[in-house]
N, C-alpha and C. Protein backbone atom coordinates (compact mmCIF):
# COMPACT_ATOMS: atom_id res chain seq x y z
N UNK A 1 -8.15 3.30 13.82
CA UNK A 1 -8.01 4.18 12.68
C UNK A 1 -9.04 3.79 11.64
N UNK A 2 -9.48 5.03 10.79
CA UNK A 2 -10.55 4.41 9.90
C UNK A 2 -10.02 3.95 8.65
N UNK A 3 -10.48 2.93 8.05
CA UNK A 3 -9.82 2.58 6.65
C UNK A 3 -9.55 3.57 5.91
N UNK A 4 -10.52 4.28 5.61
CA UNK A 4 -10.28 5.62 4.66
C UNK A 4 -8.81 6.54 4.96
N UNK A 5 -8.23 6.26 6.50
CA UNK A 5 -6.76 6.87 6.79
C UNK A 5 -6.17 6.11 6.31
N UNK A 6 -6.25 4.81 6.78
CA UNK A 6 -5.45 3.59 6.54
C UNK A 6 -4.96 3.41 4.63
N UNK A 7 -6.02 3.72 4.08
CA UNK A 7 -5.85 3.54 2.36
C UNK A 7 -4.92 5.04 2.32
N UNK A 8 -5.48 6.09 3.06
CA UNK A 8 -4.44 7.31 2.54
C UNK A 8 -3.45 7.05 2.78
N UNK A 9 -2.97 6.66 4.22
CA UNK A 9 -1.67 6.55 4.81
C UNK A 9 -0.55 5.82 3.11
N UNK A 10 -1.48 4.73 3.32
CA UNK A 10 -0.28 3.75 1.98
C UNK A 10 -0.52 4.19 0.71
N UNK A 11 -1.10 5.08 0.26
CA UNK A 11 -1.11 6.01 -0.75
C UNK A 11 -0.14 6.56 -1.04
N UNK A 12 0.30 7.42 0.41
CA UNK A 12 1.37 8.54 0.74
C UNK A 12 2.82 7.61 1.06
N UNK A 13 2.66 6.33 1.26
CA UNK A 13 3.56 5.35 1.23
C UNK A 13 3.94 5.08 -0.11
N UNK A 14 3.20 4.52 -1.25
CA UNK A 14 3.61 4.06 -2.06
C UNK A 14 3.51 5.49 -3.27
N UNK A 15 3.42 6.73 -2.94
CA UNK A 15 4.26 8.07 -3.59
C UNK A 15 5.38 8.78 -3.27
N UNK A 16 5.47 7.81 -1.88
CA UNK A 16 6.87 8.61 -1.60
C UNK A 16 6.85 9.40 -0.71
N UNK A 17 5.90 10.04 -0.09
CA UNK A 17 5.51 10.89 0.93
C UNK A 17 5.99 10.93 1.96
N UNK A 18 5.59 9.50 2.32
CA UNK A 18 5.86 9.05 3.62
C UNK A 18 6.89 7.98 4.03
N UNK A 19 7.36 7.69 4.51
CA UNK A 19 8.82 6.39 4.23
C UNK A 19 7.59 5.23 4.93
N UNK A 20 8.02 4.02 4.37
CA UNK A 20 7.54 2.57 4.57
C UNK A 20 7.99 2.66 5.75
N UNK A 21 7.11 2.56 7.40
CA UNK A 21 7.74 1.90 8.86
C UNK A 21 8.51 0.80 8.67
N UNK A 22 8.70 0.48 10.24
CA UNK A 22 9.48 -0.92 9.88
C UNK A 22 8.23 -1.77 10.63
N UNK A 23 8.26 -3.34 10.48
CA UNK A 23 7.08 -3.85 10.93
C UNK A 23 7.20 -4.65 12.42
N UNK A 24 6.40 -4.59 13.13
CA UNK A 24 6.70 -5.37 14.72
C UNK A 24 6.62 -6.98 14.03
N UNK A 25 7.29 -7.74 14.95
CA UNK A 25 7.52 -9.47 14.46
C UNK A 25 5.97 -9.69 13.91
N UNK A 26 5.17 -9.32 14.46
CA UNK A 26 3.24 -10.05 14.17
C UNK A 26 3.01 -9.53 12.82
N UNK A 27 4.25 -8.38 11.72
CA UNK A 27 3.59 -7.83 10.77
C UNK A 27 2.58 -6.37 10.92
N UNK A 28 2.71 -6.21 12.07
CA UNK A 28 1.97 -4.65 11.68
C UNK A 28 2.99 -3.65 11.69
N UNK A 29 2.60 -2.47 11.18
CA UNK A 29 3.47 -1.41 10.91
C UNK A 29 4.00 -0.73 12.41
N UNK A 30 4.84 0.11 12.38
CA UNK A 30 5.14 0.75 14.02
C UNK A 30 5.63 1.64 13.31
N UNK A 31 4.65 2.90 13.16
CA UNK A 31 5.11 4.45 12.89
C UNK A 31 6.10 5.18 13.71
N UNK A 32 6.79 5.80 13.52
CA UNK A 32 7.72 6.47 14.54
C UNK A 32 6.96 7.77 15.02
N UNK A 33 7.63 8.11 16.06
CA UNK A 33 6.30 9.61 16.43
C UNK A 33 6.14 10.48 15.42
N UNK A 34 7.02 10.78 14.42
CA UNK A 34 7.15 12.00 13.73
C UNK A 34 6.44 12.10 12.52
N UNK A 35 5.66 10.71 12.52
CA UNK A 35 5.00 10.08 11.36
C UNK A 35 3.40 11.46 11.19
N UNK A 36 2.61 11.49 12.65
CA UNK A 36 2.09 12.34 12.67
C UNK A 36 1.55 13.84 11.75
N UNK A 37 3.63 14.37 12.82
CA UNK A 37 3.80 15.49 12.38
C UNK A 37 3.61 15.43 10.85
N UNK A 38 4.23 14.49 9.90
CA UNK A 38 4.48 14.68 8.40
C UNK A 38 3.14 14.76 8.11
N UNK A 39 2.18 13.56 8.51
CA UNK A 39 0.81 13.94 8.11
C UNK A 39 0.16 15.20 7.97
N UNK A 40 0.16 15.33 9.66
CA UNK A 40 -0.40 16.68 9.58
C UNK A 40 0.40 17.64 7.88
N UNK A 41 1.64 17.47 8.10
CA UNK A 41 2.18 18.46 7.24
C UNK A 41 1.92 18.03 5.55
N UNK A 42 1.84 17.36 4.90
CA UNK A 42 1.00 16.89 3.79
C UNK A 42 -0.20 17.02 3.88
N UNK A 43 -1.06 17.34 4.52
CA UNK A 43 -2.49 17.44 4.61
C UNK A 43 -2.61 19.12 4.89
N UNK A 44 -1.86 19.24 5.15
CA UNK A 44 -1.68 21.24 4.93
C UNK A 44 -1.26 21.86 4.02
N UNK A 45 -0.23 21.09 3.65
CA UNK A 45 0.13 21.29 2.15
C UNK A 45 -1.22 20.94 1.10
N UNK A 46 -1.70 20.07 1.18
CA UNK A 46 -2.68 19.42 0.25
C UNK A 46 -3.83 20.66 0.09
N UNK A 47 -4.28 20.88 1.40
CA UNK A 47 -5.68 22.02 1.59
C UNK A 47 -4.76 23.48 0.96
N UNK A 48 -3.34 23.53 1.18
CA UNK A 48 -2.83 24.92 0.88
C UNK A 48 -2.83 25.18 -0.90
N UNK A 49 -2.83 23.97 -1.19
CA UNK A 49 -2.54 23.44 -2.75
C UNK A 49 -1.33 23.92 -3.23
């Protein structure tokens, strides 16, 4: 993933957008599948204004 997602993603994390994952034991995040879909759907919303 490119940073530039990576900084949006926790953007949309820390507004509320998106719910905080939960993290695998090593500390990285583990999105659930539906994580996607919401993207996509905030980023349609966003271009729809």
């Amino acid at each position: 993933m490119r940073t530039r997602g990576v900084e949006t993603i926790r953007f949309y994390e820390r507004r509320g957008l998106m719910p905080e994952p939960p993290r695998a034991p090593s500390g990285y995040r583990r999105y659930p599948r539906d994580a996607a879909d919401r993207l996509r759907f905030i980023r349609r919303a966003k271009h729809l204004g």
